[in-house]
C-alpha atoms as a PDB file:
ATOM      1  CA  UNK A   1     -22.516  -2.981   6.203  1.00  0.00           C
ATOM      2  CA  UNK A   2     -22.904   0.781   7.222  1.00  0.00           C
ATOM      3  CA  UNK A   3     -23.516   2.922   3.867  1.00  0.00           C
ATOM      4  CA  UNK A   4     -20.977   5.418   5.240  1.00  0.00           C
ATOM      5  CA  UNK A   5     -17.969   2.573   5.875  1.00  0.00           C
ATOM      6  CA  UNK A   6     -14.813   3.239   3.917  1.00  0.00           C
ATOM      7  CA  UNK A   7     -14.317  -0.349   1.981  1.00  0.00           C
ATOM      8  CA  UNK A   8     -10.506  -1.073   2.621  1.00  0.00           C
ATOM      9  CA  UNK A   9      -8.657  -4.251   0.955  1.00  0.00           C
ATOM     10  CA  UNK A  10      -6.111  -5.594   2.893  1.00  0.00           C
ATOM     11  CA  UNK A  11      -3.229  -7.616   1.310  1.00  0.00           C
ATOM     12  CA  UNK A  12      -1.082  -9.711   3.436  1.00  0.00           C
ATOM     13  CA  UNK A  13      -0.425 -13.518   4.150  1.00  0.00           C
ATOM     14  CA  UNK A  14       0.704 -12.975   7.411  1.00  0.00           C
ATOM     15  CA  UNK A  15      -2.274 -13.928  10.019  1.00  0.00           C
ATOM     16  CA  UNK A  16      -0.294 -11.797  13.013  1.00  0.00           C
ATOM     17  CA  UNK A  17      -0.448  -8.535  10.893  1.00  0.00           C
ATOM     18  CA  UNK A  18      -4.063  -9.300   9.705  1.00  0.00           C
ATOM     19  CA  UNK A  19      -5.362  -9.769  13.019  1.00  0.00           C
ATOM     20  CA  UNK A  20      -3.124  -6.333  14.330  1.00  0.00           C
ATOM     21  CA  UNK A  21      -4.721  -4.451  11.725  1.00  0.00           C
ATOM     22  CA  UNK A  22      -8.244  -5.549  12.370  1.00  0.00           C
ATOM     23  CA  UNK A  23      -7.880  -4.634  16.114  1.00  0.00           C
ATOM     24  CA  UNK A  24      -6.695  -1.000  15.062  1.00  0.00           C
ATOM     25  CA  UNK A  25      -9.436  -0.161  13.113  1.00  0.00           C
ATOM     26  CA  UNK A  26     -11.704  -2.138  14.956  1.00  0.00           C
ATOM     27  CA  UNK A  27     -13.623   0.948  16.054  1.00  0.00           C
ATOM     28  CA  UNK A  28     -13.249   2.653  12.774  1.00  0.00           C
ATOM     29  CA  UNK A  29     -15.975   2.541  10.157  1.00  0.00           C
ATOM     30  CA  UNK A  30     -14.035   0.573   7.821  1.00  0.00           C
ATOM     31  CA  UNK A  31     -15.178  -2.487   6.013  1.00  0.00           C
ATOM     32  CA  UNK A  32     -12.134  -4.299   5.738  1.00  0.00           C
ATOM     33  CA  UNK A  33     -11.852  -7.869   2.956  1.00  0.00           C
ATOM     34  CA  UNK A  34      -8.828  -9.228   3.236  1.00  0.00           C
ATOM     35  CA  UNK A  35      -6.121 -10.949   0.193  1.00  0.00           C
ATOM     36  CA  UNK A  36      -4.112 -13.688   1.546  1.00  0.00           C
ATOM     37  CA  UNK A  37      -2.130 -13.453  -1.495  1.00  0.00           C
ATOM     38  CA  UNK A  38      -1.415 -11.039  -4.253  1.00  0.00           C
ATOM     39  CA  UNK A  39      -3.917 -13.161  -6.454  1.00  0.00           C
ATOM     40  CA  UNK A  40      -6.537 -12.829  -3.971  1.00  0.00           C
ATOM     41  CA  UNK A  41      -5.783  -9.359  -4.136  1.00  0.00           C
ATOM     42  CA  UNK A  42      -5.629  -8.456  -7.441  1.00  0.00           C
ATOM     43  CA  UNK A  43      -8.907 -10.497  -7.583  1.00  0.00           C
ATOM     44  CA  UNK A  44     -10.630  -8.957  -5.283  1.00  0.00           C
ATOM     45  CA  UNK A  45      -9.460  -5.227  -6.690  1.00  0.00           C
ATOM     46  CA  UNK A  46     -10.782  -6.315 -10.561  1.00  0.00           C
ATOM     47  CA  UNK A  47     -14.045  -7.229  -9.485  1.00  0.00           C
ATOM     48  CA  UNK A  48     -14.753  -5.198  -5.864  1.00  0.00           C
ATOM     49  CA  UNK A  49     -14.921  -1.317  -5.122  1.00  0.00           C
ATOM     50  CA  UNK A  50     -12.657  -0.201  -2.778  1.00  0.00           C
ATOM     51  CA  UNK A  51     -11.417   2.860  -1.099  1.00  0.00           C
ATOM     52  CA  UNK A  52      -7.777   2.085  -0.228  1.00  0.00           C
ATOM     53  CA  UNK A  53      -5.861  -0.733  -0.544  1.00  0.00           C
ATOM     54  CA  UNK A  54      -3.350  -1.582   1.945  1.00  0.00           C
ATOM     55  CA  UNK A  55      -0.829  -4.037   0.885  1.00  0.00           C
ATOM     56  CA  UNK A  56       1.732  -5.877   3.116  1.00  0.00           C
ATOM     57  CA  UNK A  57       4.718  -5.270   1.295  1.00  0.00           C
ATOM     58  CA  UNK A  58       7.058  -8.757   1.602  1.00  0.00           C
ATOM     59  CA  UNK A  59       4.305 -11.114   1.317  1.00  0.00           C
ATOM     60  CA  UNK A  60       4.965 -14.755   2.836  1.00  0.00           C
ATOM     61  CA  UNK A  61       4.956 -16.664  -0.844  1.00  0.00           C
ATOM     62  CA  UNK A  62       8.254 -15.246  -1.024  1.00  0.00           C
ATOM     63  CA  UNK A  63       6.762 -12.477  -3.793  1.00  0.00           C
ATOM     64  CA  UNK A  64       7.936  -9.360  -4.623  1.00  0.00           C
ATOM     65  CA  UNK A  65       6.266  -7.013  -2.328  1.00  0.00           C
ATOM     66  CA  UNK A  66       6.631  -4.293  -5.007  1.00  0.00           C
ATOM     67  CA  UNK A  67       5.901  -5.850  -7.887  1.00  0.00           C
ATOM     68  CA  UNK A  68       2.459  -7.005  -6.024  1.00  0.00           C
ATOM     69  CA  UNK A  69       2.103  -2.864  -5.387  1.00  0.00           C
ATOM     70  CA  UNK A  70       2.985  -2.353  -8.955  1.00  0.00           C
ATOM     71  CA  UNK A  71       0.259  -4.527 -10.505  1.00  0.00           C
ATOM     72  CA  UNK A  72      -2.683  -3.426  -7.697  1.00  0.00           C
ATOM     73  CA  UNK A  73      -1.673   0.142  -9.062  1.00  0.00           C
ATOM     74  CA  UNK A  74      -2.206  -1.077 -12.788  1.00  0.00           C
ATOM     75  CA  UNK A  75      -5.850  -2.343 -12.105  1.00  0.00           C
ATOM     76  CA  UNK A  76      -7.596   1.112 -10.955  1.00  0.00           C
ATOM     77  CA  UNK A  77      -4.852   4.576 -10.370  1.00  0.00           C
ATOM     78  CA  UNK A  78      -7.470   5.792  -8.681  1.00  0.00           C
ATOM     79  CA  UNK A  79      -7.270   3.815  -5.690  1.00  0.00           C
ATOM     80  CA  UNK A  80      -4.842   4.978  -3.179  1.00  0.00           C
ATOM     81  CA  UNK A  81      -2.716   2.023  -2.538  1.00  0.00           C
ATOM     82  CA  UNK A  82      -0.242   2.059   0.534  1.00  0.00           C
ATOM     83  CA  UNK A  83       2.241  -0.881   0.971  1.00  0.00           C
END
């Protein structure tokens, strides 16, 4: 991993809009680990260091896309967390 790479967390379930969003920041330097869930996600936020988190906001499980962006927010404000 490049030192100078942004580490983004991507949460989504759905594989199309993973695999759009690696492509457009392909040539970025981004580091991107990806959620497939909201538990994956808040996971990964309690126990990684991120700069952004970028959440899908209906998520395939049928769960509250806001709710998920309301509980990411709870784990560190300091993350900028788009959804």
């Amino acid at each position: 991993m490049n030192q100078n790479s942004k580490r983004i967390l991507v949460v989504a379930s759905d594989y199309g809009l993973i695999k759009t969003i690696k492509e457009a920041l392909n040539h970025q330097s981004l580091t991107l680990q990806i959620g497939y869930s909201h538990i994956d996600g808040l996971y990964a936020l309690e126990n990684g260091d991120f700069d952004a988190v970028l959440v899908d906001a209906v998520l395939a499980n049928h769960r509250d896309g806001q709710s998920t962006l309301l509980k990411l927010s709870q784990v560190n404000r300091a993350i900028p967390i788009i959804g």
